[in-house]
PDB file of N, CA and C in Angstrom:
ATOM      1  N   UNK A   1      -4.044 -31.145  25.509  1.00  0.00           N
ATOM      2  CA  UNK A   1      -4.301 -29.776  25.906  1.00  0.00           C
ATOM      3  C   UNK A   1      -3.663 -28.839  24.881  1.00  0.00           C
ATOM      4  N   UNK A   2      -4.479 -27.700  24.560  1.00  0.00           N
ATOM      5  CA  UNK A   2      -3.817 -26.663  23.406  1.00  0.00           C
ATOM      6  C   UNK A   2      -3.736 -25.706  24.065  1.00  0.00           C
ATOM      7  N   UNK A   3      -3.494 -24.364  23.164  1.00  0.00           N
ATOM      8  CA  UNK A   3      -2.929 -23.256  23.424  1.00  0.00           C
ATOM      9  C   UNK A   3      -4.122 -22.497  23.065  1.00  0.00           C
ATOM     10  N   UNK A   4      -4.762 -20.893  23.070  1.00  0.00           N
ATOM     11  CA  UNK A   4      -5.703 -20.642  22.280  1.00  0.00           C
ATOM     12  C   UNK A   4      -5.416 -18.858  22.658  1.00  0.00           C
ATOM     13  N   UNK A   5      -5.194 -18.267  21.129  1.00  0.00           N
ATOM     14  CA  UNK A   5      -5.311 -16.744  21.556  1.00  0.00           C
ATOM     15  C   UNK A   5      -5.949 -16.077  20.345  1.00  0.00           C
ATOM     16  N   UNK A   6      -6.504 -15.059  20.879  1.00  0.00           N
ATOM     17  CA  UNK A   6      -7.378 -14.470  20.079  1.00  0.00           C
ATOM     18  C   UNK A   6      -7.486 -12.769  20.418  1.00  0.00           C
ATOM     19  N   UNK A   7      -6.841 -12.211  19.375  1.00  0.00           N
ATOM     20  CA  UNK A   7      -6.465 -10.451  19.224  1.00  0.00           C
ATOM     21  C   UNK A   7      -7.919  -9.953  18.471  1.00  0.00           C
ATOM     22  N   UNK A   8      -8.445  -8.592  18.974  1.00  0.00           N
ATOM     23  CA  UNK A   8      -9.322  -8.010  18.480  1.00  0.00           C
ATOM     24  C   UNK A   8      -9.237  -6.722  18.427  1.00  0.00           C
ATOM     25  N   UNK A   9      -8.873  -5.692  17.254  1.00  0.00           N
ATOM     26  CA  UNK A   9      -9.101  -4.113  17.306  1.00  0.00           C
ATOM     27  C   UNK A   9     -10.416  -3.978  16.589  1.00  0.00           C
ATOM     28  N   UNK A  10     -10.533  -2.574  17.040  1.00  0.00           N
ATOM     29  CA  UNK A  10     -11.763  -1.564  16.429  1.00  0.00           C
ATOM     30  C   UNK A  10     -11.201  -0.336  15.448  1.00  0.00           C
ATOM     31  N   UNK A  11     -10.755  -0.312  14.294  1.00  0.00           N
ATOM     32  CA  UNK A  11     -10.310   0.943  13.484  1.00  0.00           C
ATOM     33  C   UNK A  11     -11.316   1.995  13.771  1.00  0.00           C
ATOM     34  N   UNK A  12     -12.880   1.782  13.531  1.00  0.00           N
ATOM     35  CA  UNK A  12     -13.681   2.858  14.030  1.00  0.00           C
ATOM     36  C   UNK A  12     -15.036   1.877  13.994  1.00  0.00           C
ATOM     37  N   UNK A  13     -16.090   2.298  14.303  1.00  0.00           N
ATOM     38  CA  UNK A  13     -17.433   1.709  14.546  1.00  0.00           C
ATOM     39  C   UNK A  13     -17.769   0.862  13.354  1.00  0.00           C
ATOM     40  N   UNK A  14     -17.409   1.106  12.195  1.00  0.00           N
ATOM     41  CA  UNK A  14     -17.798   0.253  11.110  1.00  0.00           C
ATOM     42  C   UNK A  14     -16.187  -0.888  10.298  1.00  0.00           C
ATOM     43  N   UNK A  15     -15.747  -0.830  11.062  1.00  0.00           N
ATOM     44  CA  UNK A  15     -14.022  -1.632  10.644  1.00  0.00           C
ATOM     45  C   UNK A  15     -13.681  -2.414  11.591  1.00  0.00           C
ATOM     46  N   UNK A  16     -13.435  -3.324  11.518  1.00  0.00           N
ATOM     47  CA  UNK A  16     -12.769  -3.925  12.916  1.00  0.00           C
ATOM     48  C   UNK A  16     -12.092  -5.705  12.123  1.00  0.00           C
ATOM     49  N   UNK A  17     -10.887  -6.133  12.871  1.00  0.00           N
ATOM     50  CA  UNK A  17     -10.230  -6.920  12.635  1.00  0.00           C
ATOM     51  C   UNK A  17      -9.748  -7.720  13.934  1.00  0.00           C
ATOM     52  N   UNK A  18      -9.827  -8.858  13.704  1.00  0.00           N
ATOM     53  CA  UNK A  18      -9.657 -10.244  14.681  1.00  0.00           C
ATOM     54  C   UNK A  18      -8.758 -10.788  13.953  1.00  0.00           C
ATOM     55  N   UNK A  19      -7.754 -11.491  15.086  1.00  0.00           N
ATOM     56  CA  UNK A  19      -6.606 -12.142  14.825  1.00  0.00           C
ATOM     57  C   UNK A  19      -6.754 -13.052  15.679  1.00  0.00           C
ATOM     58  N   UNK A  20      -6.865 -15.055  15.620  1.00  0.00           N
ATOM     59  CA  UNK A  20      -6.967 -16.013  16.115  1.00  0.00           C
ATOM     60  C   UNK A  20      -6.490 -17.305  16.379  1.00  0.00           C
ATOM     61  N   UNK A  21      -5.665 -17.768  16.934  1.00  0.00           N
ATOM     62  CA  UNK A  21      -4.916 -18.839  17.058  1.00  0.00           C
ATOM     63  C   UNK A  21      -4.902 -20.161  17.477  1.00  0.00           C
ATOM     64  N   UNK A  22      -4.938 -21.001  17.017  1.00  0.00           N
ATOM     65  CA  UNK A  22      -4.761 -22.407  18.463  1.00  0.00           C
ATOM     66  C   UNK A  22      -3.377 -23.101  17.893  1.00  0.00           C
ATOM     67  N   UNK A  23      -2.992 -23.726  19.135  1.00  0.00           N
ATOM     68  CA  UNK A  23      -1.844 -24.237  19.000  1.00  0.00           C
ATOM     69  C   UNK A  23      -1.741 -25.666  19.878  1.00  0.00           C
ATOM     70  N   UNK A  24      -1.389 -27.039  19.144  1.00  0.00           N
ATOM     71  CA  UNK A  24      -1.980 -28.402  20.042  1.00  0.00           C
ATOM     72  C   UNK A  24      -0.526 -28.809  20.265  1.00  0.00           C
ATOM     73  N   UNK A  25       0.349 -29.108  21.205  1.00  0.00           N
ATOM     74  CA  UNK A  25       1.645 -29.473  21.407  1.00  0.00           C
ATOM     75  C   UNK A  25       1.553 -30.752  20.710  1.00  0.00           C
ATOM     76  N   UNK A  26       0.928 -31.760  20.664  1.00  0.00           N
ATOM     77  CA  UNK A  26       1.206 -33.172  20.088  1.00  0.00           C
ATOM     78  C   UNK A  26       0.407 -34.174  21.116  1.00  0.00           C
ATOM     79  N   UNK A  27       0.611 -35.495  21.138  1.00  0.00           N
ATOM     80  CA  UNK A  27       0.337 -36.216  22.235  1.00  0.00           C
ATOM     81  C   UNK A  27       1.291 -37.458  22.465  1.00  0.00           C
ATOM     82  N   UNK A  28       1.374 -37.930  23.392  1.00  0.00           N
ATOM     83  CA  UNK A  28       2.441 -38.971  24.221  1.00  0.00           C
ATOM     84  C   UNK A  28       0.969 -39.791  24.143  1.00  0.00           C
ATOM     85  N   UNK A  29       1.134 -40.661  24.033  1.00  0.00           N
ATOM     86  CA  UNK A  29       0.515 -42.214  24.628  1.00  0.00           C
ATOM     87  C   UNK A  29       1.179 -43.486  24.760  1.00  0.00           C
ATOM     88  N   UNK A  30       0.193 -44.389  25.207  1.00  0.00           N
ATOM     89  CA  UNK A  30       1.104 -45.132  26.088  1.00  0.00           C
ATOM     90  C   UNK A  30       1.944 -46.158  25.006  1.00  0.00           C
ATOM     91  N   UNK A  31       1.473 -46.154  23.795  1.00  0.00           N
ATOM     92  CA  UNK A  31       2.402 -46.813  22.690  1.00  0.00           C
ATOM     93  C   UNK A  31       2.634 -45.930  21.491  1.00  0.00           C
ATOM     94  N   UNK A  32       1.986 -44.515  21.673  1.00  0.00           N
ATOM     95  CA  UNK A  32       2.111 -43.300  20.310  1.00  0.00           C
ATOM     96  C   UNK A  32       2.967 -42.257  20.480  1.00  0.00           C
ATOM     97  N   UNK A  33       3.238 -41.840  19.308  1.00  0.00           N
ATOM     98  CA  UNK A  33       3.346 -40.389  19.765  1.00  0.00           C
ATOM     99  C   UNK A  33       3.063 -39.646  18.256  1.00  0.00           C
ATOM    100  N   UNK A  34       2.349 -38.570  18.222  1.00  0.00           N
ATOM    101  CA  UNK A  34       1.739 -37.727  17.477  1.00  0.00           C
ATOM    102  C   UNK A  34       2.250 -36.264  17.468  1.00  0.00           C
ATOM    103  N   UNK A  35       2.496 -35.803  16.356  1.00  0.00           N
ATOM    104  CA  UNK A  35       2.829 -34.313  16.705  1.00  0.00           C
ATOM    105  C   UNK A  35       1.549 -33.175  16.478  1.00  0.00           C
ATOM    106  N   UNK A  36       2.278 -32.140  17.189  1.00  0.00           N
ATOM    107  CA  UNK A  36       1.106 -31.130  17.421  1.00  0.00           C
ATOM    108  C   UNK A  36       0.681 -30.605  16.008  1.00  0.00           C
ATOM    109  N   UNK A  37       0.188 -29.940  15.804  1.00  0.00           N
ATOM    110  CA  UNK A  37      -0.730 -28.910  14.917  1.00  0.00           C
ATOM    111  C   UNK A  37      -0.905 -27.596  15.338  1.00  0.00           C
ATOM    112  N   UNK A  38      -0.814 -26.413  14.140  1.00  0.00           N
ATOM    113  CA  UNK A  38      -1.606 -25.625  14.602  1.00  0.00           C
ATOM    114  C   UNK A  38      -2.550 -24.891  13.533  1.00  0.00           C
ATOM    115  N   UNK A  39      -3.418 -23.737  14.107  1.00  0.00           N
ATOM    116  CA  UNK A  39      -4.803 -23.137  13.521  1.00  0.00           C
ATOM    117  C   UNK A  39      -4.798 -21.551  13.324  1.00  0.00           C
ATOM    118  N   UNK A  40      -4.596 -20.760  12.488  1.00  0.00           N
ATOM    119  CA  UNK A  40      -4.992 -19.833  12.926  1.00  0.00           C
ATOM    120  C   UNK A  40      -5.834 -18.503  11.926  1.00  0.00           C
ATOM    121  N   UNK A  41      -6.386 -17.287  12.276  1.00  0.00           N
ATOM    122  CA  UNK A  41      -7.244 -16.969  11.291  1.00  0.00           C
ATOM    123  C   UNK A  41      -7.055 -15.609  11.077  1.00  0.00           C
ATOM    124  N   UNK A  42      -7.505 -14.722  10.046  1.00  0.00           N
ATOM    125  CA  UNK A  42      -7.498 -13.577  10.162  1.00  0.00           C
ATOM    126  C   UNK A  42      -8.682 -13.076   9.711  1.00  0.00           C
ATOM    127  N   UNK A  43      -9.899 -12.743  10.602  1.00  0.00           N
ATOM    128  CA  UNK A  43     -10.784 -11.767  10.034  1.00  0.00           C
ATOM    129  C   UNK A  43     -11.247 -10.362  10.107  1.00  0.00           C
ATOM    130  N   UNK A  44     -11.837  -9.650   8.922  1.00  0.00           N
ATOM    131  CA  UNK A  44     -12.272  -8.690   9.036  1.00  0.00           C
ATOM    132  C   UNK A  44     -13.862  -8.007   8.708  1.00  0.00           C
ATOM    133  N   UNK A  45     -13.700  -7.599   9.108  1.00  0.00           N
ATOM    134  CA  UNK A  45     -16.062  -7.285   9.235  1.00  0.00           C
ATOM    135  C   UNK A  45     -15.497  -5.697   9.072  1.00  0.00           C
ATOM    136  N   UNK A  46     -16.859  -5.324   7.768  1.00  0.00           N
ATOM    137  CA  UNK A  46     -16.650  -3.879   7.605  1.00  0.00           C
ATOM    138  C   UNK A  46     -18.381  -3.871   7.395  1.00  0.00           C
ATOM    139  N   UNK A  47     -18.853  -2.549   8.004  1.00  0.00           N
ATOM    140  CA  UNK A  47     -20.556  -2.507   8.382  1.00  0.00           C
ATOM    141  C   UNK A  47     -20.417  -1.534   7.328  1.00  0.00           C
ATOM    142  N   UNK A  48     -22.063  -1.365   6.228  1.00  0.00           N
ATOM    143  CA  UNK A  48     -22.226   0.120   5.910  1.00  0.00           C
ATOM    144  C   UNK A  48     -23.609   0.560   6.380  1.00  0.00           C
ATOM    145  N   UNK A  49     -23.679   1.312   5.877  1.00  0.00           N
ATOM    146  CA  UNK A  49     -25.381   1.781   5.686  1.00  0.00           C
ATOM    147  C   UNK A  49     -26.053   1.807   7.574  1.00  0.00           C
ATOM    148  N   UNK A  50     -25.298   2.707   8.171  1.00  0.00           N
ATOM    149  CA  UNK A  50     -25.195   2.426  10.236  1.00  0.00           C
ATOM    150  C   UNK A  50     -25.296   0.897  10.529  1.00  0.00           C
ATOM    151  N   UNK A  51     -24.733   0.281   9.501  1.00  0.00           N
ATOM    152  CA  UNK A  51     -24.628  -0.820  10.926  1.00  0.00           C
ATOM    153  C   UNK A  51     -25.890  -1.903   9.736  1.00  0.00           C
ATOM    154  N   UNK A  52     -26.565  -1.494   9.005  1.00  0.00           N
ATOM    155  CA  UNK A  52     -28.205  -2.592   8.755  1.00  0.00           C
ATOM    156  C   UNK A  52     -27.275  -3.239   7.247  1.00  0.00           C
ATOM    157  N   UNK A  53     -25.939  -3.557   7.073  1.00  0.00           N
ATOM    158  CA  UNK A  53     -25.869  -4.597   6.386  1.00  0.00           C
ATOM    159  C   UNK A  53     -23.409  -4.139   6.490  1.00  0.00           C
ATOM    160  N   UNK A  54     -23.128  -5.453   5.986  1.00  0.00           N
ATOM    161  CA  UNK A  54     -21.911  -5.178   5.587  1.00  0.00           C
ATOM    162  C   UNK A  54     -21.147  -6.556   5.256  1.00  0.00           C
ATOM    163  N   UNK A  55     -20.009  -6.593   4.865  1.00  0.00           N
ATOM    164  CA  UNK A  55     -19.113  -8.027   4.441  1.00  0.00           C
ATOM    165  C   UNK A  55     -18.272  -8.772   5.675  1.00  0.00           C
ATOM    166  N   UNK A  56     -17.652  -9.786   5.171  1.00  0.00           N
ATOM    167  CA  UNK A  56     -16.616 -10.291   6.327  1.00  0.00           C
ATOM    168  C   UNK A  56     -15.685 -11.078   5.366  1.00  0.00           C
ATOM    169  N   UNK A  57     -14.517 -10.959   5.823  1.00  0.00           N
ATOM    170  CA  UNK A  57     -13.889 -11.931   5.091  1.00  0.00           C
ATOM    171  C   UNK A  57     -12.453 -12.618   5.908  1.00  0.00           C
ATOM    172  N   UNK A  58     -12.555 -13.869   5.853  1.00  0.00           N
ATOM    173  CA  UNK A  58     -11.947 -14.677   6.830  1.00  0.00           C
ATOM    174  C   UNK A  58     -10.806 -15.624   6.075  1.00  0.00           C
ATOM    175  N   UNK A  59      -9.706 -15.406   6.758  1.00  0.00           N
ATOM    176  CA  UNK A  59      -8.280 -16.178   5.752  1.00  0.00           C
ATOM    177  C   UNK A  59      -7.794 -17.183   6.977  1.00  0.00           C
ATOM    178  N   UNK A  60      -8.052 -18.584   6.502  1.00  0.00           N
ATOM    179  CA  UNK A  60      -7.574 -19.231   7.445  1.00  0.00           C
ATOM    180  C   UNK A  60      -5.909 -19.824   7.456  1.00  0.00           C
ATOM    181  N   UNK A  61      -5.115 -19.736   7.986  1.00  0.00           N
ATOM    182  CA  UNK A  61      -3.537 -20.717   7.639  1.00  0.00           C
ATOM    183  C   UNK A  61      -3.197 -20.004   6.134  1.00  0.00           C
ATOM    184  N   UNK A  62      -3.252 -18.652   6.190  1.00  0.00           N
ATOM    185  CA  UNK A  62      -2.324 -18.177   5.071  1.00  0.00           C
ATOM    186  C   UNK A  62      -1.158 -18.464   4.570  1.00  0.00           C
ATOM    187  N   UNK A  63       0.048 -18.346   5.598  1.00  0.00           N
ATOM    188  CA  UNK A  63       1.083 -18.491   5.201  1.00  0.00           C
ATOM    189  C   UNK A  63       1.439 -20.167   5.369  1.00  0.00           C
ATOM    190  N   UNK A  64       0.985 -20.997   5.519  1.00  0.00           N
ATOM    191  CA  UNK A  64       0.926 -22.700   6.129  1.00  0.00           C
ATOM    192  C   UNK A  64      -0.004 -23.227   5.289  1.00  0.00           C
ATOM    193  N   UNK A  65      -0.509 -23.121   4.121  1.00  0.00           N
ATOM    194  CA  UNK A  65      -1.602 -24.010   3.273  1.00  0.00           C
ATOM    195  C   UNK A  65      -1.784 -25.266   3.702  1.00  0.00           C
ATOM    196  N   UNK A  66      -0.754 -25.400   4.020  1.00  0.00           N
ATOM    197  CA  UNK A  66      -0.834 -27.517   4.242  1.00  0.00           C
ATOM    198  C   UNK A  66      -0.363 -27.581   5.398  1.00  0.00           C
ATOM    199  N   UNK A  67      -1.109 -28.512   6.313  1.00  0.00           N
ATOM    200  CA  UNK A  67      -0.216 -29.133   7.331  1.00  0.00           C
ATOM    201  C   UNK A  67      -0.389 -30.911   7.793  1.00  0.00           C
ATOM    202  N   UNK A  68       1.341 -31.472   7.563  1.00  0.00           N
ATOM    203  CA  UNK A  68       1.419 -32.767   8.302  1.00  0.00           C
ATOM    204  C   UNK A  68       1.219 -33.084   9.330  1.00  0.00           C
ATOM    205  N   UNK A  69       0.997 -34.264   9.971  1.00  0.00           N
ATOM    206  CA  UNK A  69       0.805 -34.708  11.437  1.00  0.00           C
ATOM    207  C   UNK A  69       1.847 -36.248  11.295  1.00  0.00           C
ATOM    208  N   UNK A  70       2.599 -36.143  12.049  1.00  0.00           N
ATOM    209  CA  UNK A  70       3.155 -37.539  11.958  1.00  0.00           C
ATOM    210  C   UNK A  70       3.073 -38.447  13.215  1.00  0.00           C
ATOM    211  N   UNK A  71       2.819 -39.642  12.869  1.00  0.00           N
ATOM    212  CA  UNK A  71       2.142 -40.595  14.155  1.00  0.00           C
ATOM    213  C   UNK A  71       3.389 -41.766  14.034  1.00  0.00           C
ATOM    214  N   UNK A  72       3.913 -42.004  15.432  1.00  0.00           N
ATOM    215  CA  UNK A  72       4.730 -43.255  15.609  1.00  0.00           C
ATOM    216  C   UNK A  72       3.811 -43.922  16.566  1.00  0.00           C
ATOM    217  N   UNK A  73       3.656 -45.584  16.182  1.00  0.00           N
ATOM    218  CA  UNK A  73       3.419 -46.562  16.490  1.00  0.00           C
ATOM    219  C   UNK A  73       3.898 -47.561  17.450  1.00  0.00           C
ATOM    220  N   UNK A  74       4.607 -47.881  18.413  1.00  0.00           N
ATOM    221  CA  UNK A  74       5.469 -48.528  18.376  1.00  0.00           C
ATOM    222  C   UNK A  74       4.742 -50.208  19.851  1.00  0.00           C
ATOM    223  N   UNK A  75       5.027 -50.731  19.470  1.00  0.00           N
ATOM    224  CA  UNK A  75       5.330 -52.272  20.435  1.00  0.00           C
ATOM    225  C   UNK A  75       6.494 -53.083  20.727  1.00  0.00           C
ATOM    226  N   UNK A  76       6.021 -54.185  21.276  1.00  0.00           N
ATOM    227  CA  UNK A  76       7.312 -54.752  21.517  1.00  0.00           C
ATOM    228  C   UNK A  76       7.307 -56.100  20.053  1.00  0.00           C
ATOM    229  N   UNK A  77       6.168 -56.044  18.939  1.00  0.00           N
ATOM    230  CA  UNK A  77       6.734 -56.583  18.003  1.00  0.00           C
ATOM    231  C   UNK A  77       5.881 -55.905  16.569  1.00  0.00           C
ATOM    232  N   UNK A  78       5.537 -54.684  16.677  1.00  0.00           N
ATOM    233  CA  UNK A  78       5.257 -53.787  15.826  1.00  0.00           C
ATOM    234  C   UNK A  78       5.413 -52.468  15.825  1.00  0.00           C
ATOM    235  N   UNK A  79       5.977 -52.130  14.720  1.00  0.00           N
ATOM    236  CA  UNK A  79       6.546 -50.487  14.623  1.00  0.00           C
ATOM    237  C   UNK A  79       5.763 -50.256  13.416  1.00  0.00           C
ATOM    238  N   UNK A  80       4.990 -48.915  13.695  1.00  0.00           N
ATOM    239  CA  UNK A  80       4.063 -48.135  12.252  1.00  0.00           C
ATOM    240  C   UNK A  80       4.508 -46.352  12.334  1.00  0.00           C
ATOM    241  N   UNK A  81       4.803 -46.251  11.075  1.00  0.00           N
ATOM    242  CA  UNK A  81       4.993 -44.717  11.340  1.00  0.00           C
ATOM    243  C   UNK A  81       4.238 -44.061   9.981  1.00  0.00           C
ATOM    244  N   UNK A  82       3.664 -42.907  10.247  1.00  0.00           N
ATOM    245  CA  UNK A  82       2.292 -42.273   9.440  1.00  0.00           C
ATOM    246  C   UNK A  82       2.603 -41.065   9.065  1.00  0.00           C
ATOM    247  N   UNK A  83       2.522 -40.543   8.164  1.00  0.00           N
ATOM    248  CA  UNK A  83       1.916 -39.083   7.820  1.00  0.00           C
ATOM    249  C   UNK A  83       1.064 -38.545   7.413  1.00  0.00           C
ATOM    250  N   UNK A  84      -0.212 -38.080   7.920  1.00  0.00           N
ATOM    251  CA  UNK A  84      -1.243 -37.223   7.071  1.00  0.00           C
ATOM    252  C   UNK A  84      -0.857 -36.084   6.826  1.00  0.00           C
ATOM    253  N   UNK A  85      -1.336 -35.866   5.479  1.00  0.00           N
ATOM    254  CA  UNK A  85      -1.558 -34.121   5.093  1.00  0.00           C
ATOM    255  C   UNK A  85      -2.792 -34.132   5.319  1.00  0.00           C
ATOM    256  N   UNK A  86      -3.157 -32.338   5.796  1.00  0.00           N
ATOM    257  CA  UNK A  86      -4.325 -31.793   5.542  1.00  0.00           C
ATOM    258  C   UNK A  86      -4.217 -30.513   5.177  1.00  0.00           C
ATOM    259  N   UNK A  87      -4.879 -29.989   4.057  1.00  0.00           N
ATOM    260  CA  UNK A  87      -4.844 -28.981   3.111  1.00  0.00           C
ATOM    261  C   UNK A  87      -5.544 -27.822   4.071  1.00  0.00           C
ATOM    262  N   UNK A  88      -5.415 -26.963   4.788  1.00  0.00           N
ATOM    263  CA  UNK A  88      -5.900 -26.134   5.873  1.00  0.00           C
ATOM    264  C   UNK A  88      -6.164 -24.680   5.504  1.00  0.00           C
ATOM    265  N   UNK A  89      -5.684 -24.294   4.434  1.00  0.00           N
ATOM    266  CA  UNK A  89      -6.517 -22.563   3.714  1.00  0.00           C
ATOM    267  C   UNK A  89      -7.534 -22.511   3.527  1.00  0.00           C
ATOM    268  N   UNK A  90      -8.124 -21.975   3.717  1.00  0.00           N
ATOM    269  CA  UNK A  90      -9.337 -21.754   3.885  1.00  0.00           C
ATOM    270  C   UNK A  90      -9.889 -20.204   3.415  1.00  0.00           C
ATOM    271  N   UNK A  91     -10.639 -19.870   2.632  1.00  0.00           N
ATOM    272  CA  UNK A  91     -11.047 -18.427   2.377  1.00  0.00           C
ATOM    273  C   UNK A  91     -12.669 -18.469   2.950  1.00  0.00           C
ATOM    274  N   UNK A  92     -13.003 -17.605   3.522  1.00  0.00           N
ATOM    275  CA  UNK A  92     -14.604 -17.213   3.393  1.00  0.00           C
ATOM    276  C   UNK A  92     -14.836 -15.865   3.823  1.00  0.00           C
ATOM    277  N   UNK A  93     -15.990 -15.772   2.951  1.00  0.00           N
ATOM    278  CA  UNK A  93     -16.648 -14.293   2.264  1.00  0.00           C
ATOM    279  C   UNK A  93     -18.149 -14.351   2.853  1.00  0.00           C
ATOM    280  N   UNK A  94     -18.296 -13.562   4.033  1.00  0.00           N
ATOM    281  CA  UNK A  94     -19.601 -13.568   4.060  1.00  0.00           C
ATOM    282  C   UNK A  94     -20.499 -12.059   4.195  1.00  0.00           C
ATOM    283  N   UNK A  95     -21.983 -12.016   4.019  1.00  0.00           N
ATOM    284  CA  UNK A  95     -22.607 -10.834   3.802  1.00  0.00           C
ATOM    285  C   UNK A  95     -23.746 -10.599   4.187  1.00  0.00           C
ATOM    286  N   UNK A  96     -24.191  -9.591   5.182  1.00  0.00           N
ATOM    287  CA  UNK A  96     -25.331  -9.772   5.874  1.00  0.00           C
ATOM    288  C   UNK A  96     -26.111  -7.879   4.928  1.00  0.00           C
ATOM    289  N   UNK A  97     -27.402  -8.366   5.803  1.00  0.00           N
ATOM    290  CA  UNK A  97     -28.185  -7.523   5.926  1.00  0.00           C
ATOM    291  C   UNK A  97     -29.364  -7.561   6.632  1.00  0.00           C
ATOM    292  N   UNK A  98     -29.222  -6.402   7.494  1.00  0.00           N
ATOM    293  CA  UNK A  98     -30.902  -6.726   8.738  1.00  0.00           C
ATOM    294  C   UNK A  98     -32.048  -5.571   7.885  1.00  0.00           C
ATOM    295  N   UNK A  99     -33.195  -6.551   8.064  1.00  0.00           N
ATOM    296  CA  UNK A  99     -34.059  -6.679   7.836  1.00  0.00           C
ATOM    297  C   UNK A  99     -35.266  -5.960   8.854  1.00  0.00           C
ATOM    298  N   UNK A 100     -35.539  -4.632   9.035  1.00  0.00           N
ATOM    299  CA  UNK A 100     -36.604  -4.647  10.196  1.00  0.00           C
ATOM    300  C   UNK A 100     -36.058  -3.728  11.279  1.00  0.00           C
ATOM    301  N   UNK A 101     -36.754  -3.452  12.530  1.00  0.00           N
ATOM    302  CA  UNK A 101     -35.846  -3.136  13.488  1.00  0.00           C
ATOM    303  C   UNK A 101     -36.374  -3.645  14.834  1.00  0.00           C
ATOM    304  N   UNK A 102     -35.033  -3.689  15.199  1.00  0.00           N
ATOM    305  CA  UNK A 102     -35.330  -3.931  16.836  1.00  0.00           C
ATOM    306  C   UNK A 102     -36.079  -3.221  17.941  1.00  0.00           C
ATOM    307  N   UNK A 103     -37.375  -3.322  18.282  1.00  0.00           N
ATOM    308  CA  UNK A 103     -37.904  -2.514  19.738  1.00  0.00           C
ATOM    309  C   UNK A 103     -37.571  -3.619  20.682  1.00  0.00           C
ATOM    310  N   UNK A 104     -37.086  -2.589  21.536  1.00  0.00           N
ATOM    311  CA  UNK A 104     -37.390  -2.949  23.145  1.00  0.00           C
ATOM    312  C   UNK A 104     -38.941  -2.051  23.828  1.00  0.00           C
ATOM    313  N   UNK A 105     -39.580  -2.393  24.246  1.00  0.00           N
ATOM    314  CA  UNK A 105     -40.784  -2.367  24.538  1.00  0.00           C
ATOM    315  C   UNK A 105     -40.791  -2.903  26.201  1.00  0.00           C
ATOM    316  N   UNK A 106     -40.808  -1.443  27.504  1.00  0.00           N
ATOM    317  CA  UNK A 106     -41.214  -1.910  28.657  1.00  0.00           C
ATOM    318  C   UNK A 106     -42.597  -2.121  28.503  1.00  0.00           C
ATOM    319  N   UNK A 107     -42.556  -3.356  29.383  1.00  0.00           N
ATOM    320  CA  UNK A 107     -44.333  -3.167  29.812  1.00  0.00           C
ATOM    321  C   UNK A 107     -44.517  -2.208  31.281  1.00  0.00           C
ATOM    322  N   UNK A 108     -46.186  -1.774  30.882  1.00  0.00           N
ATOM    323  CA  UNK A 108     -46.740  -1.007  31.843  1.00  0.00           C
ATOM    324  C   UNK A 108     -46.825  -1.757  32.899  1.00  0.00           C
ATOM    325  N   UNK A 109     -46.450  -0.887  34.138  1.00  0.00           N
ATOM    326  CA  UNK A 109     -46.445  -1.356  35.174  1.00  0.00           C
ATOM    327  C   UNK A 109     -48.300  -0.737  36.246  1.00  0.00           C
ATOM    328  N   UNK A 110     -48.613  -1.344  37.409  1.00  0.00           N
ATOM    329  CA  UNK A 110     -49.434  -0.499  37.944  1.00  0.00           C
ATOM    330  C   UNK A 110     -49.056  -0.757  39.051  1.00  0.00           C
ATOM    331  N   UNK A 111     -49.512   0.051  40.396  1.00  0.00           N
ATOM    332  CA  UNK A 111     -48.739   0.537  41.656  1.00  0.00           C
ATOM    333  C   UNK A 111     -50.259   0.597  41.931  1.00  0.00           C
ATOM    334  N   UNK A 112     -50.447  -0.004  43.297  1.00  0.00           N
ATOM    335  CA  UNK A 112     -51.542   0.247  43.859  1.00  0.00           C
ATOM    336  C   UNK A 112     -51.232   0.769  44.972  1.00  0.00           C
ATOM    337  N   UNK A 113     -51.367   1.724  45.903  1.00  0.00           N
ATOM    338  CA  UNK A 113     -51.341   2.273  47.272  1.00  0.00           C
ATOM    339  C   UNK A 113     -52.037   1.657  48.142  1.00  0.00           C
ATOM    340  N   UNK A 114     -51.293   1.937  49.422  1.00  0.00           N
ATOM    341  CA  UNK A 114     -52.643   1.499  50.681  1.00  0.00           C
ATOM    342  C   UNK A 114     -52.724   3.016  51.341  1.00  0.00           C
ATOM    343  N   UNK A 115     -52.661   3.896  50.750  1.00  0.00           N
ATOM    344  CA  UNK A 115     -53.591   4.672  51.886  1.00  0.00           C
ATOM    345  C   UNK A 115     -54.704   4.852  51.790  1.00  0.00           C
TER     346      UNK A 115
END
């Protein structure tokens, strides 16, 4: 079971910034034990032109580039103990633009009377 939080402001209609977290305590098993990890992100989305195109750019584990996990093994006639790295920064740059526009379109209705 993890942890999970996630912050969101609005500077004004075209700015806005998300702040995102997870956090995994580790795990107990019935011959392991593993330590936790954690995740977290910072993005920002800026719109121009009302809204029909703009950037994003997303920083994952800034200050944490790398993170270990260490795994104990253990029995009653084998002991293993592990470390993975995983390299966890992450940058991405992304960029839209809409194309077209959206109608909403009621349909006609008809009403028949009985008098």
């Amino acid at each position: 079971s993890g942890h999970y939080l996630n912050i969101g402001y609005k500077f004004n209609k075209d700015l806005n910034a998300e702040v995102s977290g997870t956090l995994n305590p580790g795990q107990i098993n019935y011959q392991s034990l593993l330590t936790g990890s954690q995740w977290y992100s910072l993005l920002v989305n800026k719109t121009f032109s009302k809204g029909n195109m703009g950037v994003s750019l997303r920083l994952d584990n800034i200050a944490t580039p790398k993170q270990y996990i260490n795994e104990k093994l253990t029995s009653a006639n084998f002991q293993q103990t592990s470390r993975s790295y995983y390299p966890v920064f992450l940058t991405r740059l992304g960029a839209f633009y809409k194309i077209g526009k959206k109608e909403v379109k009621v349909p006609s209705t008809w009403k028949i009377s009985e008098n």
